[in-house]
Protein backbone atom coordinates (compact mmCIF):
# COMPACT_ATOMS: atom_id res chain seq x y z
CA UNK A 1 99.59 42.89 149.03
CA UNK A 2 101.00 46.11 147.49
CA UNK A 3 100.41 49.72 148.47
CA UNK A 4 97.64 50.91 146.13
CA UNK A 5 98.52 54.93 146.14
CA UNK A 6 102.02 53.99 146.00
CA UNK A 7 102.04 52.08 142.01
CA UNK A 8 102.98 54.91 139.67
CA UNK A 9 101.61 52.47 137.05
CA UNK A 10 98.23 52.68 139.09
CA UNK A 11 98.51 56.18 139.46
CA UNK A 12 99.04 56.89 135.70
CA UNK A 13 96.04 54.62 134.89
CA UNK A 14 93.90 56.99 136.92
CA UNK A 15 94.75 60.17 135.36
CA UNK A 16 94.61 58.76 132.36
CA UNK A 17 91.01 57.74 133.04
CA UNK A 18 90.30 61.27 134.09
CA UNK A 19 91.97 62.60 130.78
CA UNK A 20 89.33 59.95 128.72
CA UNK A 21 86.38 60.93 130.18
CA UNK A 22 87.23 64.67 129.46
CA UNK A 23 88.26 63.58 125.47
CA UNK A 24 84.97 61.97 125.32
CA UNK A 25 82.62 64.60 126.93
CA UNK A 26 82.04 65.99 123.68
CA UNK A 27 80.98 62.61 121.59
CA UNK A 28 77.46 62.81 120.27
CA UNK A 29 75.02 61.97 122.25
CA UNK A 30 73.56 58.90 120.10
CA UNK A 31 77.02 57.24 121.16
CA UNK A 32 76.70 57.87 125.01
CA UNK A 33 75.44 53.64 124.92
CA UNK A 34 77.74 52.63 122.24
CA UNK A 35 81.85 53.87 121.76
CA UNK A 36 81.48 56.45 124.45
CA UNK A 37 80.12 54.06 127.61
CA UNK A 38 82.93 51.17 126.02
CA UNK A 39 85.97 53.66 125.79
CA UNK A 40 84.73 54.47 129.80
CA UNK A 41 84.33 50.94 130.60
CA UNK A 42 87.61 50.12 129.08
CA UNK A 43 89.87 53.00 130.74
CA UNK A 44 88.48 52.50 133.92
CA UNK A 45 89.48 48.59 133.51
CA UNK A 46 93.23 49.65 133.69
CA UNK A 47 93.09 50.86 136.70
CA UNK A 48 90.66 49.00 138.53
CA UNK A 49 92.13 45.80 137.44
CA UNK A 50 95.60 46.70 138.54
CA UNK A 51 94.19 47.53 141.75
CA UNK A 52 91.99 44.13 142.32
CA UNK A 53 95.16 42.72 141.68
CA UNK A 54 97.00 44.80 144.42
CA UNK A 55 94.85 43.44 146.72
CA UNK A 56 95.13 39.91 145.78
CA UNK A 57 97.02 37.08 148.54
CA UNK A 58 99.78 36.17 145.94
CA UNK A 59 102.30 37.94 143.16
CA UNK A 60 101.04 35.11 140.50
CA UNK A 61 97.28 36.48 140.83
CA UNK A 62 98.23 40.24 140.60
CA UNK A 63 100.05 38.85 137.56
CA UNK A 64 96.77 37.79 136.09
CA UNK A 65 95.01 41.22 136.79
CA UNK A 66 98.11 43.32 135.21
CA UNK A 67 97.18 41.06 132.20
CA UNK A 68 93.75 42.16 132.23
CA UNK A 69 94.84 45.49 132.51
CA UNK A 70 96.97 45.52 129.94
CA UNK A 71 94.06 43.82 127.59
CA UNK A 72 92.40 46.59 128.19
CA UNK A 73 94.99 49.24 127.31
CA UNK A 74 95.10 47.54 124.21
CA UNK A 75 91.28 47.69 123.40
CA UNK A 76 91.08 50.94 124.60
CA UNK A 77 93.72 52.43 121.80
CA UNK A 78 91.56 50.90 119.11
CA UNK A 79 88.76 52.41 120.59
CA UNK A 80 90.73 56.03 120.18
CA UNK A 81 91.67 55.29 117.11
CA UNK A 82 88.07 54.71 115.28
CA UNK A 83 87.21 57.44 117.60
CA UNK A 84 89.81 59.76 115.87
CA UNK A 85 88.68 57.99 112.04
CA UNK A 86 85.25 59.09 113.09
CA UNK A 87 86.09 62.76 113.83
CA UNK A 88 84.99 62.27 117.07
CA UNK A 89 88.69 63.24 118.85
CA UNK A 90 90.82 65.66 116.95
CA UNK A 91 95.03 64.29 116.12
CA UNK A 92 96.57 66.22 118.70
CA UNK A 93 93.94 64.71 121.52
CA UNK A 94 94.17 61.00 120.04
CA UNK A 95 98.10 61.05 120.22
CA UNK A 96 98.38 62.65 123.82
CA UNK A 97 96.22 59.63 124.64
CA UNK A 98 97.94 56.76 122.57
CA UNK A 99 101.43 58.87 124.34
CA UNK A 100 100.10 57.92 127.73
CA UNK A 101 98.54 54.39 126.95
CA UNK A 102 102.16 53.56 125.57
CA UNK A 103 103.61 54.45 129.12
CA UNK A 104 101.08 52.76 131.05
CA UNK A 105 101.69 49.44 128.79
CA UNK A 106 105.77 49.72 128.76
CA UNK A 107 105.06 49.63 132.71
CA UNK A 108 102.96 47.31 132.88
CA UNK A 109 105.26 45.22 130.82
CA UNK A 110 108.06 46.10 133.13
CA UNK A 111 106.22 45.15 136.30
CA UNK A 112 105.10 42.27 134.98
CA UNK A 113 108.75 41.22 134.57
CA UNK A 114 109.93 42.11 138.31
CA UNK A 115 106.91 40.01 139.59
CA UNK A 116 107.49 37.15 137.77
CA UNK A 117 111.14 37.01 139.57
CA UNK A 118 109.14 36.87 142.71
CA UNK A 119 107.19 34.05 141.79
């Protein structure tokens, strides 16, 4: 088991989930069960999925939820993106995003790495 609080990479995830929810405040209302409520579902997945995985028995199953995680980084910048094509986040906001969704997934990358040398 790892210590939760302790991951920068889970760390990161949360903040940038706080940062989403903010960006997405502001989408119109008729989207609040359609691309708002998936971008939410999908940022929180980073971070709740690195954390299942935390708390897993072995390194090979955290390496599955890191995966999962990083899936979800992945749908989550599309998301942005048609987000951004639909005027519903400005440039600026879109790239600050994409900027930390980058981080999170070159970290995830690299952790992914050191724990398959423990395996």
């Amino acid at each position: 088991m790892h210590n939760l609080k302790e991951l920068k990479i889970w760390n990161k995830a949360i903040a940038l989930s706080v940062d989403v929810y903010k960006a997405t405040s502001n989408f119109p209302k008729e989207e609040v069960y359609g691309l708002t409520s998936q971008i939410r579902r999908c940022v929180v997945s980073i971070s709740s999925n690195i954390s299942e995985g935390a708390g897993r028995n072995s390194n090979k199953e955290f390496l599955h939820f890191l995966g999962i995680a990083n899936g979800s980084s992945y749908e989550l910048q599309t998301q942005l993106i048609i987000s951004n094509k639909l005027t519903f986040l400005s440039n600026d906001l879109l790239e600050s995003l994409l900027k930390q969704i980058e981080e999170i997934q070159k970290m995830n990358y690299t952790f992914q790495k050191t724990i398959q040398t423990k395996i």
